[in-house]
C-alpha atoms as a PDB file:
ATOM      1  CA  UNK A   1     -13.057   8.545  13.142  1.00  0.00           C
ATOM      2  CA  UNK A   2     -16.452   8.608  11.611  1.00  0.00           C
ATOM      3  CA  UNK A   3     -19.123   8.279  14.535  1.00  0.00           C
ATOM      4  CA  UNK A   4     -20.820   4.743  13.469  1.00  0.00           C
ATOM      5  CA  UNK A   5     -17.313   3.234  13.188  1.00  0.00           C
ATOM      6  CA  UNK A   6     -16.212   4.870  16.697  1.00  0.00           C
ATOM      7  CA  UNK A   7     -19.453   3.472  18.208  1.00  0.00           C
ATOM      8  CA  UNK A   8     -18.185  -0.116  17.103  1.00  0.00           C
ATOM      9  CA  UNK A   9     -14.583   0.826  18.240  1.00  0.00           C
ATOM     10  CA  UNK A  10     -15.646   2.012  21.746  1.00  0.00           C
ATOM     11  CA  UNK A  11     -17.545  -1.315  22.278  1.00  0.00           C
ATOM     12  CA  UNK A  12     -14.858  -4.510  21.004  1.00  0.00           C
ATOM     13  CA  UNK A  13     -12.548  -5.661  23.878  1.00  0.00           C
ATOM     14  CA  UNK A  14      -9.157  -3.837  23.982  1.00  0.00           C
ATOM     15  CA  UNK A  15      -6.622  -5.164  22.253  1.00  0.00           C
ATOM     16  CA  UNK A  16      -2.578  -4.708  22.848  1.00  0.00           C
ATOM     17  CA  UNK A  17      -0.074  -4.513  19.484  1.00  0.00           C
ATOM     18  CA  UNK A  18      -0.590  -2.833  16.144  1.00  0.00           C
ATOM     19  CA  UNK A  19      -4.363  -1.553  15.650  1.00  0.00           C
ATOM     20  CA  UNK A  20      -4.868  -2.120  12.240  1.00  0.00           C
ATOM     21  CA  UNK A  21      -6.843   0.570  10.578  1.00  0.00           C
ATOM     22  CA  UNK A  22      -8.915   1.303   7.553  1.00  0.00           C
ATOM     23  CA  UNK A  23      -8.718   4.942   5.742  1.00  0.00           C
ATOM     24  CA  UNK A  24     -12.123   4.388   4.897  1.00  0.00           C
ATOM     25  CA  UNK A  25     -13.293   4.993   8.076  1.00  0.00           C
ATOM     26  CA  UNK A  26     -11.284   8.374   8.548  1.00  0.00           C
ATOM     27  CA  UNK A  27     -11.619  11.479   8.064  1.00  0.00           C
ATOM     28  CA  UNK A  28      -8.859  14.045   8.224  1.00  0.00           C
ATOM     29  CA  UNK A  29      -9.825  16.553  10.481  1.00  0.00           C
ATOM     30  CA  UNK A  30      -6.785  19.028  10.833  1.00  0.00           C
ATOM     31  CA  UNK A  31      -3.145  19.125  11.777  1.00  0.00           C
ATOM     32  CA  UNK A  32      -1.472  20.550  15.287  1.00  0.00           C
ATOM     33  CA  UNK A  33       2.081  21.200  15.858  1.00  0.00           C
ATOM     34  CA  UNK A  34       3.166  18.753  18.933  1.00  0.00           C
ATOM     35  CA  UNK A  35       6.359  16.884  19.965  1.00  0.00           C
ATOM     36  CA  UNK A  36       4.115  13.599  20.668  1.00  0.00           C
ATOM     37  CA  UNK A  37       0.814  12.188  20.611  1.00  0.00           C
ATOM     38  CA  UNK A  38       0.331  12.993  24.734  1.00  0.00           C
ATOM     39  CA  UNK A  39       1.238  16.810  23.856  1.00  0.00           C
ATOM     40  CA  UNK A  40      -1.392  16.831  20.955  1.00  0.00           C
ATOM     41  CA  UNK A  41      -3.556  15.172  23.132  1.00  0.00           C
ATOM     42  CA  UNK A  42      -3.212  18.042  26.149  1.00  0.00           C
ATOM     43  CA  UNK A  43      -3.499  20.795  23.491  1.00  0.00           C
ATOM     44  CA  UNK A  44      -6.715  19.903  22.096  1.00  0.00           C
ATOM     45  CA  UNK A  45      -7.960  19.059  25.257  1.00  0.00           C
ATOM     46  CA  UNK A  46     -11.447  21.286  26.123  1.00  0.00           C
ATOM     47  CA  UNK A  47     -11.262  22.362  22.303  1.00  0.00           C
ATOM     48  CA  UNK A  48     -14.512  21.121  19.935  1.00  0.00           C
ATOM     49  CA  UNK A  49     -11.550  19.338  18.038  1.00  0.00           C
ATOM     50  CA  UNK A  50     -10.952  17.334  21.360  1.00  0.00           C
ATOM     51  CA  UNK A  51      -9.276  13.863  20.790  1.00  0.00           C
ATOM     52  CA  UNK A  52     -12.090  10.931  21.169  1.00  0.00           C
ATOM     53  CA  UNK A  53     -11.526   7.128  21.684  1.00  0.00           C
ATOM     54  CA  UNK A  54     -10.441   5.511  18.610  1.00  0.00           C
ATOM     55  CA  UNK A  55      -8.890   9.017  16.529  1.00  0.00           C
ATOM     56  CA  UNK A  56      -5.915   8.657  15.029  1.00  0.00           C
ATOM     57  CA  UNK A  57      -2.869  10.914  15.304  1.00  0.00           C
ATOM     58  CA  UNK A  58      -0.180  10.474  11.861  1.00  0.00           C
ATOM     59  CA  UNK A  59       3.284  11.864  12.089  1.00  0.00           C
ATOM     60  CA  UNK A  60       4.906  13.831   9.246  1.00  0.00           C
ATOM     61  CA  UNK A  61       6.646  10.408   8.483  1.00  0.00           C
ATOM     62  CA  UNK A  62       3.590   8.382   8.462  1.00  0.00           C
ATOM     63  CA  UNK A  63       4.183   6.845  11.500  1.00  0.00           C
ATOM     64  CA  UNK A  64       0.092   6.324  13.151  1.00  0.00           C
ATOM     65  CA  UNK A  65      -0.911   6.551  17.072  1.00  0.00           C
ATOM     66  CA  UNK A  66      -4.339   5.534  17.920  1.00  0.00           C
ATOM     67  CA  UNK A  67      -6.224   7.223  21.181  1.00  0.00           C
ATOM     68  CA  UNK A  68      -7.680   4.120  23.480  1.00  0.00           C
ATOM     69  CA  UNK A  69      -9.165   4.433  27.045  1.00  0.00           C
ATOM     70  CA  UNK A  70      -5.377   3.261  27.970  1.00  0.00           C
ATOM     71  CA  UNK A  71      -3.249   5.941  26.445  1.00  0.00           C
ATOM     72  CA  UNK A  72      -2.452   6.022  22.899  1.00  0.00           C
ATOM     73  CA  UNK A  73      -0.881   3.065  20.883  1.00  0.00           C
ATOM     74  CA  UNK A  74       0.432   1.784  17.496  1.00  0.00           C
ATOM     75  CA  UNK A  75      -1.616   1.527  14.773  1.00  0.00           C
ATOM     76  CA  UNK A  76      -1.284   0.953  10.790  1.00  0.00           C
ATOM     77  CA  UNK A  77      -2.751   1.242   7.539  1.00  0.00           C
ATOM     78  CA  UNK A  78      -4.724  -1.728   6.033  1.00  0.00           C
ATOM     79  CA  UNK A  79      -4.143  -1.449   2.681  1.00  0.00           C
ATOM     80  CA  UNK A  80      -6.787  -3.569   0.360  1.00  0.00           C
ATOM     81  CA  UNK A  81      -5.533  -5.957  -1.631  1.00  0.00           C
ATOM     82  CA  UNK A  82      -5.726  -5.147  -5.452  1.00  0.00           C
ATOM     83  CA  UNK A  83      -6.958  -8.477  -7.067  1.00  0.00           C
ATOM     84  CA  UNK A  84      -4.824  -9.591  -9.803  1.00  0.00           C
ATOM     85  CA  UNK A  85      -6.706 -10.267 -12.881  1.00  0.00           C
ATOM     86  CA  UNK A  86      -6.114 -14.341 -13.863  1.00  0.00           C
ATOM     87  CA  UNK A  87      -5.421 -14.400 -17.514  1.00  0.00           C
ATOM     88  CA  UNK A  88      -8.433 -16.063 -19.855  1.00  0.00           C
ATOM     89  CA  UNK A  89      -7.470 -19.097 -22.179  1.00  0.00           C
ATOM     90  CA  UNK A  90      -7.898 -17.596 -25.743  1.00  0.00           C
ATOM     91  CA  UNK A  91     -10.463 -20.013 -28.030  1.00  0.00           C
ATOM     92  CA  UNK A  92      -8.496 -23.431 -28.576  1.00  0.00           C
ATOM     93  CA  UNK A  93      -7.542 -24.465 -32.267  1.00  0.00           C
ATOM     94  CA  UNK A  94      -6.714 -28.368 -33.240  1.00  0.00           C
END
């Protein structure tokens, strides 16, 4: 997680459910072989590529796990929404 976005992260109330989360505030730092999030967690533990508050774990199936002060929970892709372009009336003829 970028550090400006973590500092906001750190400080909003915890929230249970689905984190929602924006790429644009990511930035992929590595991979590490682990059977879950907890066993990433412990090997990166004491490493300078220690987990912080608010990283983000992805599976090789996509599936996200954000790191909170509670443990690590669900968390999803926000995907902006492409606007569709409204079609223009041509010139009118009578």
């Amino acid at each position: 997680m970028k550090d400006h976005v973590r500092a906001r992260f750190r400080n909003a109330p915890h929230t249970s459910g689905e984190s929602p989360a924006k790429l644009i505030d990511y930035v992929e730092s590595g991979k590490v072989e682990a059977a879950n999030a907890y066993e990433a967690w412990e090997s990166l533990r004491g490493s300078e590529d220690a987990l912080q508050v608010g990283d983000l774990l992805e599976t090789e199936l996509g599936a996200l796990k954000i790191y909170k002060y509670v443990g690590f929970e669900d968390a999803k892709w926000i995907v902006p929404e492409t606007p569709v372009p409204q079609p223009t009336a041509g010139p009118s003829t009578l």
